[in-house]
PDB file of N, CA and C in Angstrom:
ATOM      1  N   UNK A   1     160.052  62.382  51.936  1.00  0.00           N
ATOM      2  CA  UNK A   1     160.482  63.446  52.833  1.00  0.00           C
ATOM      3  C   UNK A   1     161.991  63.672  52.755  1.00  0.00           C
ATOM      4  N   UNK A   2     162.375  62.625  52.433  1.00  0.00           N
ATOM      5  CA  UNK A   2     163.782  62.551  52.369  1.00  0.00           C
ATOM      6  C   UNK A   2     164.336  63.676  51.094  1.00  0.00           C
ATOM      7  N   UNK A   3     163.847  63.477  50.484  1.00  0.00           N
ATOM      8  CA  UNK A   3     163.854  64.926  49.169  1.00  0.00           C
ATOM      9  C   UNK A   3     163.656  65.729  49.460  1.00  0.00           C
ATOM     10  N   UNK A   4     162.529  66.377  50.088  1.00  0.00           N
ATOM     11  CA  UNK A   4     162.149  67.469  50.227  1.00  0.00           C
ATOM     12  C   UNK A   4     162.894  68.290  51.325  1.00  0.00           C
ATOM     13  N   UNK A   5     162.728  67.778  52.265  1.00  0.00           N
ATOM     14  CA  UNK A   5     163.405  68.385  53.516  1.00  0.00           C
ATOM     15  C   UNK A   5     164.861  69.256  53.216  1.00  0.00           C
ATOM     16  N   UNK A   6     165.653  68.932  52.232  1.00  0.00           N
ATOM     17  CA  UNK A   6     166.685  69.664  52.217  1.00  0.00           C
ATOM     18  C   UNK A   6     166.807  70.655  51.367  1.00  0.00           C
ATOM     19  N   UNK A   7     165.348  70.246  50.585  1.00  0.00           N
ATOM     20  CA  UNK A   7     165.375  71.324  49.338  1.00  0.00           C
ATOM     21  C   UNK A   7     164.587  72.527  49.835  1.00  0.00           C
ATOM     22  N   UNK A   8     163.858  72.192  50.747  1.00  0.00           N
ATOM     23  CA  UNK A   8     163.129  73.469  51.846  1.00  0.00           C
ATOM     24  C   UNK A   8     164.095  74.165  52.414  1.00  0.00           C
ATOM     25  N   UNK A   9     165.000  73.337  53.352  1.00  0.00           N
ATOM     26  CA  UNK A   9     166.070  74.318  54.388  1.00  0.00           C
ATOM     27  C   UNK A   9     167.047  75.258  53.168  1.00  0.00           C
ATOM     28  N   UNK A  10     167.289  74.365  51.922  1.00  0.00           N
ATOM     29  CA  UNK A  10     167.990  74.922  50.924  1.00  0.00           C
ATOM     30  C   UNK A  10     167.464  76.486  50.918  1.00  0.00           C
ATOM     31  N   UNK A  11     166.150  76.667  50.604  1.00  0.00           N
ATOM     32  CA  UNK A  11     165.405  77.797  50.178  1.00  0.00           C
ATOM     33  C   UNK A  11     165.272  78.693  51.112  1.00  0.00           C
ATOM     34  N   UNK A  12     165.070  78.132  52.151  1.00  0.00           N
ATOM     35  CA  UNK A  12     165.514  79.156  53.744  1.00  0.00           C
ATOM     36  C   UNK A  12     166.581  79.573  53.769  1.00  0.00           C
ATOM     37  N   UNK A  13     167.483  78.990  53.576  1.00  0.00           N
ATOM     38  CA  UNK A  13     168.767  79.291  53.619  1.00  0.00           C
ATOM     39  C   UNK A  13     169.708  80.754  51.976  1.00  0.00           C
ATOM     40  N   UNK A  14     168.399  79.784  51.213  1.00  0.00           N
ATOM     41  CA  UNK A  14     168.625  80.957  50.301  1.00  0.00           C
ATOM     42  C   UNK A  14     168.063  82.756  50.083  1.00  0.00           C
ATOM     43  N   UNK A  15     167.051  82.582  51.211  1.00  0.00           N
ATOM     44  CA  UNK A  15     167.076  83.724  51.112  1.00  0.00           C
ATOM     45  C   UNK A  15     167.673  84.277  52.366  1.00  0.00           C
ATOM     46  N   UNK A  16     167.488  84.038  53.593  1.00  0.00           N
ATOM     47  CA  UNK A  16     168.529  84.179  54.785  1.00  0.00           C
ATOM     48  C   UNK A  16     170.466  84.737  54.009  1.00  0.00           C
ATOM     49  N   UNK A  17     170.198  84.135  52.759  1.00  0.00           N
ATOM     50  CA  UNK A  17     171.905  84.353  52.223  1.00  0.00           C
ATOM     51  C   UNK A  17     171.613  85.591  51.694  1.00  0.00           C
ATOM     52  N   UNK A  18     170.699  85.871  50.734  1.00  0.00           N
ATOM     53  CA  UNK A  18     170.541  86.796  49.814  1.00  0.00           C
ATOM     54  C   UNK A  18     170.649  87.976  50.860  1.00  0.00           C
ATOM     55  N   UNK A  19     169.595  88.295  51.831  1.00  0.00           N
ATOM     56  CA  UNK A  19     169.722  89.202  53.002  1.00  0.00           C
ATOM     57  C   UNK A  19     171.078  89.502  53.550  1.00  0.00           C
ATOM     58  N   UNK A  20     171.514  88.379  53.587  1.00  0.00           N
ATOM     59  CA  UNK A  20     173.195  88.819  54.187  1.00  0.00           C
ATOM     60  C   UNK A  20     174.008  89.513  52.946  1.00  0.00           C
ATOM     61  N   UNK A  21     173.739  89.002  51.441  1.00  0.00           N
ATOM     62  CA  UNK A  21     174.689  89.785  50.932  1.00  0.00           C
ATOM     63  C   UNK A  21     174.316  91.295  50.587  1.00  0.00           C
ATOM     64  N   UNK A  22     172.429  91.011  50.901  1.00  0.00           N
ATOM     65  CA  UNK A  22     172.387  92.946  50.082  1.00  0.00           C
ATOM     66  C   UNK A  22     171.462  93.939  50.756  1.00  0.00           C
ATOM     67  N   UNK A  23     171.089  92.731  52.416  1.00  0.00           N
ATOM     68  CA  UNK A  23     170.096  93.693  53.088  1.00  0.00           C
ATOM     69  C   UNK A  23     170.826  95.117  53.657  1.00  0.00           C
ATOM     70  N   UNK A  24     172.192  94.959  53.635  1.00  0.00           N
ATOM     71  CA  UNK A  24     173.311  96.245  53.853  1.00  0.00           C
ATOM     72  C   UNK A  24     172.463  97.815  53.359  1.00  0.00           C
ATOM     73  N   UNK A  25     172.354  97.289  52.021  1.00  0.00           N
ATOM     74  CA  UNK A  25     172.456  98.431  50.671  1.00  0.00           C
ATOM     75  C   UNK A  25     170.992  98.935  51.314  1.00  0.00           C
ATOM     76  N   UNK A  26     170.202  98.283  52.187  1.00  0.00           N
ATOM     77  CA  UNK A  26     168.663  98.903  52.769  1.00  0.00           C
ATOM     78  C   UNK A  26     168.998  99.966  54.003  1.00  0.00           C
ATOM     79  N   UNK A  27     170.302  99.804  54.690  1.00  0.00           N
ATOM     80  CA  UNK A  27     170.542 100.612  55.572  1.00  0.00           C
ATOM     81  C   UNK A  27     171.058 101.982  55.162  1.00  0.00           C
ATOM     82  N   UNK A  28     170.897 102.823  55.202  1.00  0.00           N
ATOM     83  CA  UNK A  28     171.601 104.432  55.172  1.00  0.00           C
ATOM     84  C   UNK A  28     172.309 104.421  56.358  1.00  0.00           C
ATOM     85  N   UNK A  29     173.553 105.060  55.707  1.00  0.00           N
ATOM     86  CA  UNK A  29     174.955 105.815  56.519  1.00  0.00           C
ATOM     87  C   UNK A  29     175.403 104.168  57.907  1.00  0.00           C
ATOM     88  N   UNK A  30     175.775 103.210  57.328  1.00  0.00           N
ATOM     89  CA  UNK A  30     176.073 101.540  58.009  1.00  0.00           C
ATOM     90  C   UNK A  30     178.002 102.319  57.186  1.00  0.00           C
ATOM     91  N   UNK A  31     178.289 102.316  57.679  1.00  0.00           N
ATOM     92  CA  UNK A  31     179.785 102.301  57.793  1.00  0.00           C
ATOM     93  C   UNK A  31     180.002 100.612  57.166  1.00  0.00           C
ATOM     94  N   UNK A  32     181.555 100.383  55.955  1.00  0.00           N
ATOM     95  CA  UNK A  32     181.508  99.342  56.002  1.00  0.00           C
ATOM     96  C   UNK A  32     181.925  97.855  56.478  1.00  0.00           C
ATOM     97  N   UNK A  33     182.466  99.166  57.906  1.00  0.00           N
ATOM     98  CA  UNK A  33     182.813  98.003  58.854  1.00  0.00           C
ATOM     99  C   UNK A  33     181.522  97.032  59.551  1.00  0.00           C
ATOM    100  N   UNK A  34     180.387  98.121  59.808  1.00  0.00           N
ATOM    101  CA  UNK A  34     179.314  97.407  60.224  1.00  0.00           C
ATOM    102  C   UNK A  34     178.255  96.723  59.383  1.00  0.00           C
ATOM    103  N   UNK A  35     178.283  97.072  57.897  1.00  0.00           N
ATOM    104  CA  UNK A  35     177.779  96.049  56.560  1.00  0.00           C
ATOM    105  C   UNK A  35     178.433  94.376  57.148  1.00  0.00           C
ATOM    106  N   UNK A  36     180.106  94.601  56.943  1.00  0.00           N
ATOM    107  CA  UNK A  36     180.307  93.274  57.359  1.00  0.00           C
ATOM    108  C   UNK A  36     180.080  92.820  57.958  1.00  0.00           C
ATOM    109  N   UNK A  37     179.774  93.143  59.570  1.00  0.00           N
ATOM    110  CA  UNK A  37     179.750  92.902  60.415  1.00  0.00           C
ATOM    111  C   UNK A  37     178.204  91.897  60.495  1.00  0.00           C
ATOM    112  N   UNK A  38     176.966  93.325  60.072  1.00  0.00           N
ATOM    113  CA  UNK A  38     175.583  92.502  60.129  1.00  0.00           C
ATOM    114  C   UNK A  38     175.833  91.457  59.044  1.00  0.00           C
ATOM    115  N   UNK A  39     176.510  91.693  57.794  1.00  0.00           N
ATOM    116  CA  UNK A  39     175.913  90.416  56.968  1.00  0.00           C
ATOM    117  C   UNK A  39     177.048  89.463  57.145  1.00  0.00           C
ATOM    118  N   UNK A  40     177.903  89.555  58.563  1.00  0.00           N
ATOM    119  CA  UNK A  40     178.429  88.363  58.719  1.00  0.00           C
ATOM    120  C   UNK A  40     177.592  87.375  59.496  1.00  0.00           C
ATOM    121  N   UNK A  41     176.811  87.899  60.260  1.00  0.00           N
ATOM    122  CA  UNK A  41     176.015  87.496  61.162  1.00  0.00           C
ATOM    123  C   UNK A  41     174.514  86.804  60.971  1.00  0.00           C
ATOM    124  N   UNK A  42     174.267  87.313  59.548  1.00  0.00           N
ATOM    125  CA  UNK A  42     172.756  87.004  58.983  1.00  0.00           C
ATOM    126  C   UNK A  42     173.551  85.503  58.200  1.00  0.00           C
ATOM    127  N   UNK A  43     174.549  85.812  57.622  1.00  0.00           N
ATOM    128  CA  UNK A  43     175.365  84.365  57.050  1.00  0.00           C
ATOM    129  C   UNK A  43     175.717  83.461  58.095  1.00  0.00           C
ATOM    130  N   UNK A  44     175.695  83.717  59.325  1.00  0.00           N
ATOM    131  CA  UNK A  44     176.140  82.911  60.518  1.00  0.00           C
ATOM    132  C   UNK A  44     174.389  81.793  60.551  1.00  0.00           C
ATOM    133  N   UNK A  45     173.865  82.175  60.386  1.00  0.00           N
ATOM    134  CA  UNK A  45     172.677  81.981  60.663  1.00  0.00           C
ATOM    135  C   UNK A  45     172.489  80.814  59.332  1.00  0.00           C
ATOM    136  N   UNK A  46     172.442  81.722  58.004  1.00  0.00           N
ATOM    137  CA  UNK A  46     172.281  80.565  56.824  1.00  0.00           C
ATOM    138  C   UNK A  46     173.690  79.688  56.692  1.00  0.00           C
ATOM    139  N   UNK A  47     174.482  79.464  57.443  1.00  0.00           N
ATOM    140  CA  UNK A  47     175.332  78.322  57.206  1.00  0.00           C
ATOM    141  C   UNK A  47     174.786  77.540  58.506  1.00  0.00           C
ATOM    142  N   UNK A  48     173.852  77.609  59.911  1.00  0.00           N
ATOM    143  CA  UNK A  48     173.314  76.847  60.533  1.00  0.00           C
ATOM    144  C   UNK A  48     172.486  76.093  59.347  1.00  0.00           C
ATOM    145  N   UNK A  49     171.655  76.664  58.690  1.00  0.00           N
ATOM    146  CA  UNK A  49     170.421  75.814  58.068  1.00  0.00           C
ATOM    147  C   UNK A  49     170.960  75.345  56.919  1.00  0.00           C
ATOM    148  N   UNK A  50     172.378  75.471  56.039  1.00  0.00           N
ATOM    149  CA  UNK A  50     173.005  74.903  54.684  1.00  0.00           C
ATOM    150  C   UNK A  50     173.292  73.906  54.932  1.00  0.00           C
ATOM    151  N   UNK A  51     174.269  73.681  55.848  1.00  0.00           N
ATOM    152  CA  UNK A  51     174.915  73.197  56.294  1.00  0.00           C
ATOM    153  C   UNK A  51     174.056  71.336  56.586  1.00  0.00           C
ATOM    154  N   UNK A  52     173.039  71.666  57.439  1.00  0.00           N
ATOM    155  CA  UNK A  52     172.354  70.234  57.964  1.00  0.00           C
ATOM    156  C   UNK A  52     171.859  69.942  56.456  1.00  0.00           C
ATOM    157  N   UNK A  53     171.240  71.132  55.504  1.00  0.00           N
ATOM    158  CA  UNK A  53     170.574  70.729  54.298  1.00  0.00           C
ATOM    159  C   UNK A  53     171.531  69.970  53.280  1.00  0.00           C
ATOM    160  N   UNK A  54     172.654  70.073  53.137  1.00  0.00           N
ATOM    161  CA  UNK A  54     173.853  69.803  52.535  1.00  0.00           C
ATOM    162  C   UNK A  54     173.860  68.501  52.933  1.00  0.00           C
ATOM    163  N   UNK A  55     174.196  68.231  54.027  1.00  0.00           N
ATOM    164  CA  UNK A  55     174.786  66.665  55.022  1.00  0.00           C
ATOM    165  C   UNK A  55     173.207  65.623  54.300  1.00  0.00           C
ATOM    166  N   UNK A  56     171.954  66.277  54.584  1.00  0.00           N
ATOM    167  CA  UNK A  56     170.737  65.675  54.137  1.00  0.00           C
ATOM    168  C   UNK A  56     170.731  65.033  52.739  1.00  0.00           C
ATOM    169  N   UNK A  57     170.796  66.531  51.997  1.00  0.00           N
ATOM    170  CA  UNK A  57     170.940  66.300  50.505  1.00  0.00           C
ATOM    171  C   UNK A  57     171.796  65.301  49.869  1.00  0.00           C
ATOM    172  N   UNK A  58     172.919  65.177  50.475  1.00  0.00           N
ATOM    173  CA  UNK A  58     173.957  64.703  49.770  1.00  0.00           C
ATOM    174  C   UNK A  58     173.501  63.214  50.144  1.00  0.00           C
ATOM    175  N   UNK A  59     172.980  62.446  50.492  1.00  0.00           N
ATOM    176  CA  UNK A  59     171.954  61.480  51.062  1.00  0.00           C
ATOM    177  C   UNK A  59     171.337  61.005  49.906  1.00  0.00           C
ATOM    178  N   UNK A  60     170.616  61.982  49.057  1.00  0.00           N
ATOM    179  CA  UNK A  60     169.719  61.733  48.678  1.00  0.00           C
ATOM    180  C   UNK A  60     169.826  62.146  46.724  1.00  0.00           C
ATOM    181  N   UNK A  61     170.509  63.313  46.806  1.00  0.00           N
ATOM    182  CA  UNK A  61     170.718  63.560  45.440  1.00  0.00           C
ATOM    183  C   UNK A  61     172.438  63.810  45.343  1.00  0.00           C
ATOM    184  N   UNK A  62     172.415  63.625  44.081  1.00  0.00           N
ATOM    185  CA  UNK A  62     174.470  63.652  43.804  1.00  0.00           C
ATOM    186  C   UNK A  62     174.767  64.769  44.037  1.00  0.00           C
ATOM    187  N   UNK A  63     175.660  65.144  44.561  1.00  0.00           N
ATOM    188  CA  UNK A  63     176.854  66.635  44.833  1.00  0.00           C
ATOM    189  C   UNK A  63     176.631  67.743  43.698  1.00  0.00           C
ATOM    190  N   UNK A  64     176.783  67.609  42.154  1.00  0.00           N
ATOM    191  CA  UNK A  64     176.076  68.237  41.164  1.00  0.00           C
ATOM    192  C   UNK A  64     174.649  68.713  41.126  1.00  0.00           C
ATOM    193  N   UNK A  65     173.844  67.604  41.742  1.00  0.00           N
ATOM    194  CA  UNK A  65     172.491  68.207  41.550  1.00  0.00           C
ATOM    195  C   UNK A  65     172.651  68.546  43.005  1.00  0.00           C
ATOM    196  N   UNK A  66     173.201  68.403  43.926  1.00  0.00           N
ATOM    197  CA  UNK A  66     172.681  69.584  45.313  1.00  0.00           C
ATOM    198  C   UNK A  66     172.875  70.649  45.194  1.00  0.00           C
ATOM    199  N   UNK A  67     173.567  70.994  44.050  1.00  0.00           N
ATOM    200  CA  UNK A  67     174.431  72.458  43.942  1.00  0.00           C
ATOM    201  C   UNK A  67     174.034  73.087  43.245  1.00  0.00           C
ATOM    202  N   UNK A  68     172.911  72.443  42.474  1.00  0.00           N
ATOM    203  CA  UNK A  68     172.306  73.307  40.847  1.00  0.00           C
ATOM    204  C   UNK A  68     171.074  72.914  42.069  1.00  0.00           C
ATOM    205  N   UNK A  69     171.101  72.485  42.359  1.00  0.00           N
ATOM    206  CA  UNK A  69     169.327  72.641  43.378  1.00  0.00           C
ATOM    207  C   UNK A  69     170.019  74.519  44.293  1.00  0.00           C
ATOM    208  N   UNK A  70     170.844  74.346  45.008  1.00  0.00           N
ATOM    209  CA  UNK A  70     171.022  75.609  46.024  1.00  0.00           C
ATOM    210  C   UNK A  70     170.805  76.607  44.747  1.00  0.00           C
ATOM    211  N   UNK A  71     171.709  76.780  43.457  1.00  0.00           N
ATOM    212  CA  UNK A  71     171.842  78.064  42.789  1.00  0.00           C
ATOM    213  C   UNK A  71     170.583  78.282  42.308  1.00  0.00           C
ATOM    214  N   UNK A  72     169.931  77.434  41.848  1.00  0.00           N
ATOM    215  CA  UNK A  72     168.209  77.751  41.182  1.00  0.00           C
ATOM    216  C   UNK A  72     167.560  78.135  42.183  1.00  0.00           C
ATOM    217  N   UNK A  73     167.324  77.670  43.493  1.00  0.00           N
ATOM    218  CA  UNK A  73     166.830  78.224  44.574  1.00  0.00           C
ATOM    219  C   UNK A  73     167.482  79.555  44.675  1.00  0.00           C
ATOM    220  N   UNK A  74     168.516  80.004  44.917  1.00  0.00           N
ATOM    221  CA  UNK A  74     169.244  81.070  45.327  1.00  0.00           C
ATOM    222  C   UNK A  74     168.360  82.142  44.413  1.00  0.00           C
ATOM    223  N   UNK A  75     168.785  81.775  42.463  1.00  0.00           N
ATOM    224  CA  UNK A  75     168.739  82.533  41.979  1.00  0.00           C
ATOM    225  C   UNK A  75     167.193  82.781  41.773  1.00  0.00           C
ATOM    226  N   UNK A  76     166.181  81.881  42.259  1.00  0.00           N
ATOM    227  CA  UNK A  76     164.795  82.523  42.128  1.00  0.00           C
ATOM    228  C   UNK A  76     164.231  83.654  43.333  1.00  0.00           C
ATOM    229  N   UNK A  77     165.101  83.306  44.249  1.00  0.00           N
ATOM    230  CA  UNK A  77     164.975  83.547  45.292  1.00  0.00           C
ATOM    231  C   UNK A  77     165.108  84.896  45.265  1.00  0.00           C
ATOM    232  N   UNK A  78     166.148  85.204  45.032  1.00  0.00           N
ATOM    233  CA  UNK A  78     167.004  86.488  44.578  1.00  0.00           C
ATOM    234  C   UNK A  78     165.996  87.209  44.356  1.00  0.00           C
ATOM    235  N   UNK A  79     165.417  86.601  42.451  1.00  0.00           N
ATOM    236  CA  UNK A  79     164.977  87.526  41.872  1.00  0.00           C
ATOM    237  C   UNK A  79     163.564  88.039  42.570  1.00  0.00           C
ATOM    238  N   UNK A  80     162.887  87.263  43.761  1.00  0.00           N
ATOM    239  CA  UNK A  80     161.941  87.657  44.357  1.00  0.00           C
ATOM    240  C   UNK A  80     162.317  88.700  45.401  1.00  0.00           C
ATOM    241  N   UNK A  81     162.973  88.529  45.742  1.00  0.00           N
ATOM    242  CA  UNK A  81     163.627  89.791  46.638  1.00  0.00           C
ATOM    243  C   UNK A  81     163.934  91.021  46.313  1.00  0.00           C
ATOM    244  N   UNK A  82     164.570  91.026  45.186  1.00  0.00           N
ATOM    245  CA  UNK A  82     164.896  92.087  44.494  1.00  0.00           C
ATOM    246  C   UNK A  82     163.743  92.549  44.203  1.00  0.00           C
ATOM    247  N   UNK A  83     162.553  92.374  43.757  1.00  0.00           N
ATOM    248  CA  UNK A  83     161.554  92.652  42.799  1.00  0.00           C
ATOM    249  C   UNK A  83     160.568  93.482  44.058  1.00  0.00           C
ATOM    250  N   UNK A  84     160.527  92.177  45.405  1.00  0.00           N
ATOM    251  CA  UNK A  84     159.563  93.427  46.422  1.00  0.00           C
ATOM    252  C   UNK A  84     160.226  93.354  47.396  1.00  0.00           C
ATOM    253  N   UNK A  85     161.532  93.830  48.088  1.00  0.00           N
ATOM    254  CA  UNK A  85     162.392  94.497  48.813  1.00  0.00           C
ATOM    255  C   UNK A  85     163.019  95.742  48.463  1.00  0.00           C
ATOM    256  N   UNK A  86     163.415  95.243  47.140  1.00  0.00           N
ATOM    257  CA  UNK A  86     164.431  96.819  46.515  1.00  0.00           C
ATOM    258  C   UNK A  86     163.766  97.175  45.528  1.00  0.00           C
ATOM    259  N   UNK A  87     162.236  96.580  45.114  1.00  0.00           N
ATOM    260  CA  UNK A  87     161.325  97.234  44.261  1.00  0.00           C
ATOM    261  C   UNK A  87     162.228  97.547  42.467  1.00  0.00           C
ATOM    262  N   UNK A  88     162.879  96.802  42.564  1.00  0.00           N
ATOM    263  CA  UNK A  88     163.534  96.946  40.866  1.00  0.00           C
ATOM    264  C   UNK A  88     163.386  96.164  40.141  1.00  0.00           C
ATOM    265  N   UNK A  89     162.999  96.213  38.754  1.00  0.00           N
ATOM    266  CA  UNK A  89     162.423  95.387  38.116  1.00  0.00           C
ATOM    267  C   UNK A  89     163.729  94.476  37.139  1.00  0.00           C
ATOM    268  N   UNK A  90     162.918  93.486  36.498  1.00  0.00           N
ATOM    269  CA  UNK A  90     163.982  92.935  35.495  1.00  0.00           C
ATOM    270  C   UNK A  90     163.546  92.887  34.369  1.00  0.00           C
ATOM    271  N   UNK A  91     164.978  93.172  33.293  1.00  0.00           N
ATOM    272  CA  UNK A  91     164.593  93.470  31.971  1.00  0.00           C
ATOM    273  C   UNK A  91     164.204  91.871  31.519  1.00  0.00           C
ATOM    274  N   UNK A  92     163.869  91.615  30.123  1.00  0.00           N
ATOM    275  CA  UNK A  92     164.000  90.963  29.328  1.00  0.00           C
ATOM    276  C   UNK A  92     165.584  89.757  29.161  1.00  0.00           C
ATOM    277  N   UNK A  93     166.679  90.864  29.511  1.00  0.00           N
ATOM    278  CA  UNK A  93     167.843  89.876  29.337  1.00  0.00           C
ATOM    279  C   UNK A  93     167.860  89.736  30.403  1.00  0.00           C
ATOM    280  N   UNK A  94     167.747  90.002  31.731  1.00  0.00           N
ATOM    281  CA  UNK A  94     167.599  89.392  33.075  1.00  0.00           C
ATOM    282  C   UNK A  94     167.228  87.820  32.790  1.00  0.00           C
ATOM    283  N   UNK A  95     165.749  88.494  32.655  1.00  0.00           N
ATOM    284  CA  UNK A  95     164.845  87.271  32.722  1.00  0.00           C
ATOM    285  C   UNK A  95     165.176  85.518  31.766  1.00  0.00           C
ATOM    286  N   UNK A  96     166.318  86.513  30.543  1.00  0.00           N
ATOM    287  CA  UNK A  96     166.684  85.292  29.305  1.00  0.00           C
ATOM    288  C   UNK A  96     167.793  84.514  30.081  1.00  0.00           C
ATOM    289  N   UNK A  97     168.842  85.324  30.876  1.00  0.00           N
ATOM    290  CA  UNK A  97     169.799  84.589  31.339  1.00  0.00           C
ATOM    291  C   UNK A  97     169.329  84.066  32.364  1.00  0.00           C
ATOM    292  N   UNK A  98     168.284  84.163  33.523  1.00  0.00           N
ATOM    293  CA  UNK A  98     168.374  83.279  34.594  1.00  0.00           C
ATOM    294  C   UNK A  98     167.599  81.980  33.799  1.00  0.00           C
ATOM    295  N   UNK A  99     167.175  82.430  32.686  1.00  0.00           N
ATOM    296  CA  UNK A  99     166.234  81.327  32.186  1.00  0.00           C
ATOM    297  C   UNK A  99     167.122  79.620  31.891  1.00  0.00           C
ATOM    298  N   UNK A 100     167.965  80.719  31.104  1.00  0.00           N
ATOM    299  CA  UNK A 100     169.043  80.142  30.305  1.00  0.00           C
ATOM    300  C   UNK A 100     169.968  79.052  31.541  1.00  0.00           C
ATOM    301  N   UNK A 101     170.175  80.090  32.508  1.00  0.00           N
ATOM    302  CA  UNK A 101     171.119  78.761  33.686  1.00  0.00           C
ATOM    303  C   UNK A 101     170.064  78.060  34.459  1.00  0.00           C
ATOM    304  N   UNK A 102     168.785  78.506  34.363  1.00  0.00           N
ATOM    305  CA  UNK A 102     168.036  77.104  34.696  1.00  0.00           C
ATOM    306  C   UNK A 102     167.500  76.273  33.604  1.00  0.00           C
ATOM    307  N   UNK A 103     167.902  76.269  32.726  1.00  0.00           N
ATOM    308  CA  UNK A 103     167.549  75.360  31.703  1.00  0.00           C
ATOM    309  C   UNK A 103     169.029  74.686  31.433  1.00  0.00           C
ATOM    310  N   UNK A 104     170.292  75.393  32.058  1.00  0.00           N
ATOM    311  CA  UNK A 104     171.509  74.352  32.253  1.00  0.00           C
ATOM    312  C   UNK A 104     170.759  73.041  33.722  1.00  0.00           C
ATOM    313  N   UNK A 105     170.401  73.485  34.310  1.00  0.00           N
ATOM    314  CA  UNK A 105     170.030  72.681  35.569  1.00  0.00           C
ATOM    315  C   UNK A 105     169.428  71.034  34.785  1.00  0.00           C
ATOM    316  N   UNK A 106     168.309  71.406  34.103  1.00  0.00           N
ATOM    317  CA  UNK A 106     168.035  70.043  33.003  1.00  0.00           C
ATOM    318  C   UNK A 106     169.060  68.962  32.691  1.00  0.00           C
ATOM    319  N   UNK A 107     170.672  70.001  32.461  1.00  0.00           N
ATOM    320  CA  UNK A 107     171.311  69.051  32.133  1.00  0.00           C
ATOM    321  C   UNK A 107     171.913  68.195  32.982  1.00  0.00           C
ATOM    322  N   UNK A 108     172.413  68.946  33.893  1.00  0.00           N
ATOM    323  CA  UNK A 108     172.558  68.310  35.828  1.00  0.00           C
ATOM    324  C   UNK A 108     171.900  67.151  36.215  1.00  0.00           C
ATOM    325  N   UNK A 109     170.449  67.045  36.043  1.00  0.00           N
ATOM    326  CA  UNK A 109     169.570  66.227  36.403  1.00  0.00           C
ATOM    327  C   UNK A 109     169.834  65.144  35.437  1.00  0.00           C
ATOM    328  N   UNK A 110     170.299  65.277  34.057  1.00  0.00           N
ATOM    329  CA  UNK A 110     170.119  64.314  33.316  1.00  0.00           C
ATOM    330  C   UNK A 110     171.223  63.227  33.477  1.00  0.00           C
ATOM    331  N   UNK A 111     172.875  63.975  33.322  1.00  0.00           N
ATOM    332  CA  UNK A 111     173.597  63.181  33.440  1.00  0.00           C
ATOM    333  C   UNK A 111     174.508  62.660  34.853  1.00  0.00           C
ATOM    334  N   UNK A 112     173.336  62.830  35.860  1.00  0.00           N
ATOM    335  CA  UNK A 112     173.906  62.034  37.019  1.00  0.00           C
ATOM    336  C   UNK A 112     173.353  61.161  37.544  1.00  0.00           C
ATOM    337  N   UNK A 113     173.722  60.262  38.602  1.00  0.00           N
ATOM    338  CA  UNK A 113     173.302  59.221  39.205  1.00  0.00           C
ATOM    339  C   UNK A 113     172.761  59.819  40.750  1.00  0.00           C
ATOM    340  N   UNK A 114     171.605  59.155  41.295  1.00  0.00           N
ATOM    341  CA  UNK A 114     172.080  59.284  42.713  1.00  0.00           C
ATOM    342  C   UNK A 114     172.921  58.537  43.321  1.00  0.00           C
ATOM    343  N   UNK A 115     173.543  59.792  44.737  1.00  0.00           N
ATOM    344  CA  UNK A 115     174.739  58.837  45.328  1.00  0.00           C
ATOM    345  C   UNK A 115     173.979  57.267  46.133  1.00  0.00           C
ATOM    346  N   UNK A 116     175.013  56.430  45.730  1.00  0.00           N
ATOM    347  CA  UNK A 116     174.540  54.690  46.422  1.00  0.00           C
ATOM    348  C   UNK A 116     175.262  55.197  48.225  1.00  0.00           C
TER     349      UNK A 116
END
């Protein structure tokens, strides 16, 4: 449980983030004083749930792999959002480069320790 638990809030937290940076672009005529404003507030929210997941994680896996754990989460996350929120698809090189920085993640996992 000790693993998991932070890699869940991670994923909550990752899409709770994604919303803050682009649920804006879903509103018509948001002035961009009030963009900041809501997606300061939706980020108020995913630094409650990073934040405890972070303090957890770092427990359990090294500082490197908590951080290639948040961006692979982030970036799958993303691409699910994008795909049925803003309904846009991804090409081929989309799909090669997120491939590509999660197949850097492999290397993360390989050359670290967990923290003692």
């Amino acid at each position: 449980m000790a693993y998991i638990l932070p890699i869940c809030l991670l994923a909550v937290a990752s899409i709770i983030i994604t919303f803050a940076w682009y649920f804006h672009l879903k509103v018509e005529n948001l002035s961009i004083f009030s963009a900041i404003l809501m997606s300061w507030g939706i980020a108020l929210l995913e630094y409650a749930i990073a934040i405890p997941a972070i303090r957890m994680g770092s427990k359990v896996f090294s500082l490197p792999e908590l951080e290639t754990i948040r961006i692979a989460l982030t970036l799958f996350l993303f691409a699910v959002v994008v795909a049925f929120v803003f309904k846009q698809k991804f090409s081929m090189q989309h799909l090669l480069g997120f491939g590509l920085i999660t197949a850097g993640a492999f290397f993360v996992f390989r050359a670290t320790e967990v923290p003692s």
